[in-house]
C-alpha atoms as a PDB file:
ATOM      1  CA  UNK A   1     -14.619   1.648 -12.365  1.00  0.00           C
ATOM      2  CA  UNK A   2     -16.991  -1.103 -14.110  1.00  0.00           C
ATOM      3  CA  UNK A   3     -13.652  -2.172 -16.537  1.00  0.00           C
ATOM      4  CA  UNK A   4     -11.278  -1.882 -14.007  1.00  0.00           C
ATOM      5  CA  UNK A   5     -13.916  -4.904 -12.145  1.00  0.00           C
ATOM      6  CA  UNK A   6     -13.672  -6.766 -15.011  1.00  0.00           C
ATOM      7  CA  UNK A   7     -10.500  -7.573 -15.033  1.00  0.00           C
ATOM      8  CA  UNK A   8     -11.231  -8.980 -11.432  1.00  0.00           C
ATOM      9  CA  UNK A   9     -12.308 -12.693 -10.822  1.00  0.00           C
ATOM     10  CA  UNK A  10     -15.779 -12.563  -9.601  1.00  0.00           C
ATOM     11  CA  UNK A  11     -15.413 -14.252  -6.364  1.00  0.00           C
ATOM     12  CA  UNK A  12     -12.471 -11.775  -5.408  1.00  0.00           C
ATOM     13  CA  UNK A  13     -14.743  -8.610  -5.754  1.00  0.00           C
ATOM     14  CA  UNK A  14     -15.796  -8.921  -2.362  1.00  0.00           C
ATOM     15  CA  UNK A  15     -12.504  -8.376  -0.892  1.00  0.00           C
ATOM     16  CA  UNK A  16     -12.678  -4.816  -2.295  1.00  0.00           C
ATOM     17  CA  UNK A  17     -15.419  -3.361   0.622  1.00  0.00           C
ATOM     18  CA  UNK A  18     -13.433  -5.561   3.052  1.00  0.00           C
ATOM     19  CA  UNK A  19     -10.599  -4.183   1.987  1.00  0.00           C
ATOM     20  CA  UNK A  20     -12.196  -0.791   2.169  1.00  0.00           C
ATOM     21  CA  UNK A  21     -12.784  -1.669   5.837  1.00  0.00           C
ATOM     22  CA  UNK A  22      -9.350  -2.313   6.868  1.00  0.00           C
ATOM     23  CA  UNK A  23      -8.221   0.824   5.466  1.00  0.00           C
ATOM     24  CA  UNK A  24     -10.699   2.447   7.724  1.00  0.00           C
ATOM     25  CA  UNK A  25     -10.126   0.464  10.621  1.00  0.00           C
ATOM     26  CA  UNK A  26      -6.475   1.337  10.117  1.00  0.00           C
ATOM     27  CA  UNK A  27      -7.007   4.840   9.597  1.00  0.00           C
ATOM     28  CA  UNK A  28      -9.037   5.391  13.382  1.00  0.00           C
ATOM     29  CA  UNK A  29      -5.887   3.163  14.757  1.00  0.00           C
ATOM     30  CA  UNK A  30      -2.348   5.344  15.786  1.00  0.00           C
ATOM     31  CA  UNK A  31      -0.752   2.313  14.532  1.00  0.00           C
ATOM     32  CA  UNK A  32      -0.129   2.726  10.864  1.00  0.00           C
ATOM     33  CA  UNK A  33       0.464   6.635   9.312  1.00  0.00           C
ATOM     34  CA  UNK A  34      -1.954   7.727   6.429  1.00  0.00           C
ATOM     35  CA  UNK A  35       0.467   7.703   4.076  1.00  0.00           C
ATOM     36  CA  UNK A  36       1.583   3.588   4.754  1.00  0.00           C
ATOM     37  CA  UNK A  37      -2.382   3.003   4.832  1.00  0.00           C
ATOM     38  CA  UNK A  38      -2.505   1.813   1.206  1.00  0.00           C
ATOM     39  CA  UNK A  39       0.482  -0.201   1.555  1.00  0.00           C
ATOM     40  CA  UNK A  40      -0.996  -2.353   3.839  1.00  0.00           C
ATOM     41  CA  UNK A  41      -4.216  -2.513   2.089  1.00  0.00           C
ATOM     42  CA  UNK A  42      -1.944  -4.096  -0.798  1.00  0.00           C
ATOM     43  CA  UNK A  43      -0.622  -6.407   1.567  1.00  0.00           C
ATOM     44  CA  UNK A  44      -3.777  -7.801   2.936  1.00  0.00           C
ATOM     45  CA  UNK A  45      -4.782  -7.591  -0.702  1.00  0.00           C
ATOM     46  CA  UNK A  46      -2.322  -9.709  -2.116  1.00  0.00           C
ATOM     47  CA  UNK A  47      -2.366 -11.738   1.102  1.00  0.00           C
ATOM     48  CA  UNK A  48      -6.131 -12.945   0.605  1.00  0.00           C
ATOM     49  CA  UNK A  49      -5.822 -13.230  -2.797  1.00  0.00           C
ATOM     50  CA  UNK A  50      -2.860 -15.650  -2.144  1.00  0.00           C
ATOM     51  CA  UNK A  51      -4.299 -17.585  -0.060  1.00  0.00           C
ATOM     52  CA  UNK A  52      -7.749 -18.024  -2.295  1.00  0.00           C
ATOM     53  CA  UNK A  53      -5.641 -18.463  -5.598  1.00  0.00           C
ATOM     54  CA  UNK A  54      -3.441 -21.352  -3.997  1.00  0.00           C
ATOM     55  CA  UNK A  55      -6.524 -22.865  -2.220  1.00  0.00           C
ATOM     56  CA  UNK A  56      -8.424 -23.292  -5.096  1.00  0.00           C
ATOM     57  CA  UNK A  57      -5.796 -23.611  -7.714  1.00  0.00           C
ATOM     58  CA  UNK A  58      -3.878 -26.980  -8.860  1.00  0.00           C
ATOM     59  CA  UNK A  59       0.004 -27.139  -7.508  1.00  0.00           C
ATOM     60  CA  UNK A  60       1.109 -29.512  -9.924  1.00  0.00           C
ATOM     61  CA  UNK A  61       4.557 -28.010 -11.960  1.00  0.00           C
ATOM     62  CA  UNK A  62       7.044 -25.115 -11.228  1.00  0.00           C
ATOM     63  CA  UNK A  63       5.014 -23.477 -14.070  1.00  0.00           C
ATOM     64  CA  UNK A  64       1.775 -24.164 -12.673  1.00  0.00           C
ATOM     65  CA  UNK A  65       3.030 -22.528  -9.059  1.00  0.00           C
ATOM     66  CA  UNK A  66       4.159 -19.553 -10.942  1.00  0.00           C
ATOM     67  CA  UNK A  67       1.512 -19.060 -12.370  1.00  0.00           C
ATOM     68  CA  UNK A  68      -0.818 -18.935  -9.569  1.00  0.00           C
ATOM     69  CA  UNK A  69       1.250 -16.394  -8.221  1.00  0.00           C
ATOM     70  CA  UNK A  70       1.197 -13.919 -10.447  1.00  0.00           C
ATOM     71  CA  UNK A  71      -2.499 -14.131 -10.200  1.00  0.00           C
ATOM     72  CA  UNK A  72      -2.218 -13.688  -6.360  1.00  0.00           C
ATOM     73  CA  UNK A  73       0.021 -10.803  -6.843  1.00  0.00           C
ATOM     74  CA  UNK A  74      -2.289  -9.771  -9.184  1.00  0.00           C
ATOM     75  CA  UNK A  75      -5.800  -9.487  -8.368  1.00  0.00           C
ATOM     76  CA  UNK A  76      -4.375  -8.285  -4.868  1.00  0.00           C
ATOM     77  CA  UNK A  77      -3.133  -5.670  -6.393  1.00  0.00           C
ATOM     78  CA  UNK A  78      -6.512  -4.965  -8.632  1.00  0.00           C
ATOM     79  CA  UNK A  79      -8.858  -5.581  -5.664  1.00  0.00           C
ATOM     80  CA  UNK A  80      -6.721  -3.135  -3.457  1.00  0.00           C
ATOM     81  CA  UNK A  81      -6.218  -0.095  -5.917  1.00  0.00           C
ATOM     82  CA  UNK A  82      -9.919  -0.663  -6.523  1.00  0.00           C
ATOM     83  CA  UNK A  83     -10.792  -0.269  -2.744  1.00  0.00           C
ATOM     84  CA  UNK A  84      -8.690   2.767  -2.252  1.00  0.00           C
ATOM     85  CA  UNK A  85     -10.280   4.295  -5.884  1.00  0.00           C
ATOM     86  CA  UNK A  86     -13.634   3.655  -3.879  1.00  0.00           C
ATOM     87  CA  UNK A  87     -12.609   5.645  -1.024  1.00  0.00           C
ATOM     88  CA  UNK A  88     -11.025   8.618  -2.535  1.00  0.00           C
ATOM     89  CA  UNK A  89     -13.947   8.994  -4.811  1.00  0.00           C
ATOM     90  CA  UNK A  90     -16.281   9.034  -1.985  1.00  0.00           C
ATOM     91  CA  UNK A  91     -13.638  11.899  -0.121  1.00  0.00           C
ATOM     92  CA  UNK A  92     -13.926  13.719  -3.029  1.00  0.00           C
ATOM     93  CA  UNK A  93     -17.745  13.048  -3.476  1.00  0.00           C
ATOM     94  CA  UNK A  94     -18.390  14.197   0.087  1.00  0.00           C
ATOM     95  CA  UNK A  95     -15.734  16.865   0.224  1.00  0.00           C
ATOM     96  CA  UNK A  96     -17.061  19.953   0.964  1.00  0.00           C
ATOM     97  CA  UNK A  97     -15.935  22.954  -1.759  1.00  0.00           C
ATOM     98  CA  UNK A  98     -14.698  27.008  -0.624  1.00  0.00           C
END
């Protein structure tokens, strides 16, 4: 878990517990089906991770905007897998054996 977080930028680690949270909050809502749950959680991943790359990134070539997204799309997609690694260790932790 600790190198899979270092390959995440620092100020994008919190979005793994809130990610963690919409997963739960999606899992008590009819809504979305277990199985689409981490789906979404990539979406909102990516999504946040968009919107912080591009906010504090500079927009100044065609190279430059590529670049930021492929960080977006990146680090949404590390800070999500991490949040659903967090919660299927601690359903496996807590899971009680026959």
């Amino acid at each position: 878990m600790e190198q899979l977080v270092s390959y995440i930028r620092p100020e994008l680690v919190l979005l793994i517990p809130a990610l963690y949270f919409v997963g739960m909050g999606l899992k008590k809502t009819a809504l979305v089906q277990d199985r689409w749950i981490p789906l979404f959680v990539c979406g909102v991943g990516v999504a946040l991770s968009a919107l912080y790359t591009f906010a504090t990134g500079e927009l100044t070539s065609l190279r430059q905007g590529a670049l930021l997204l492929f960080t977006a799309v990146t680090q949404g997609v590390l800070v999500s897998g991490a949040s659903v690694l967090c919660h299927q260790l601690y359903k496996q932790a807590t899971k009680k054996q026959p």
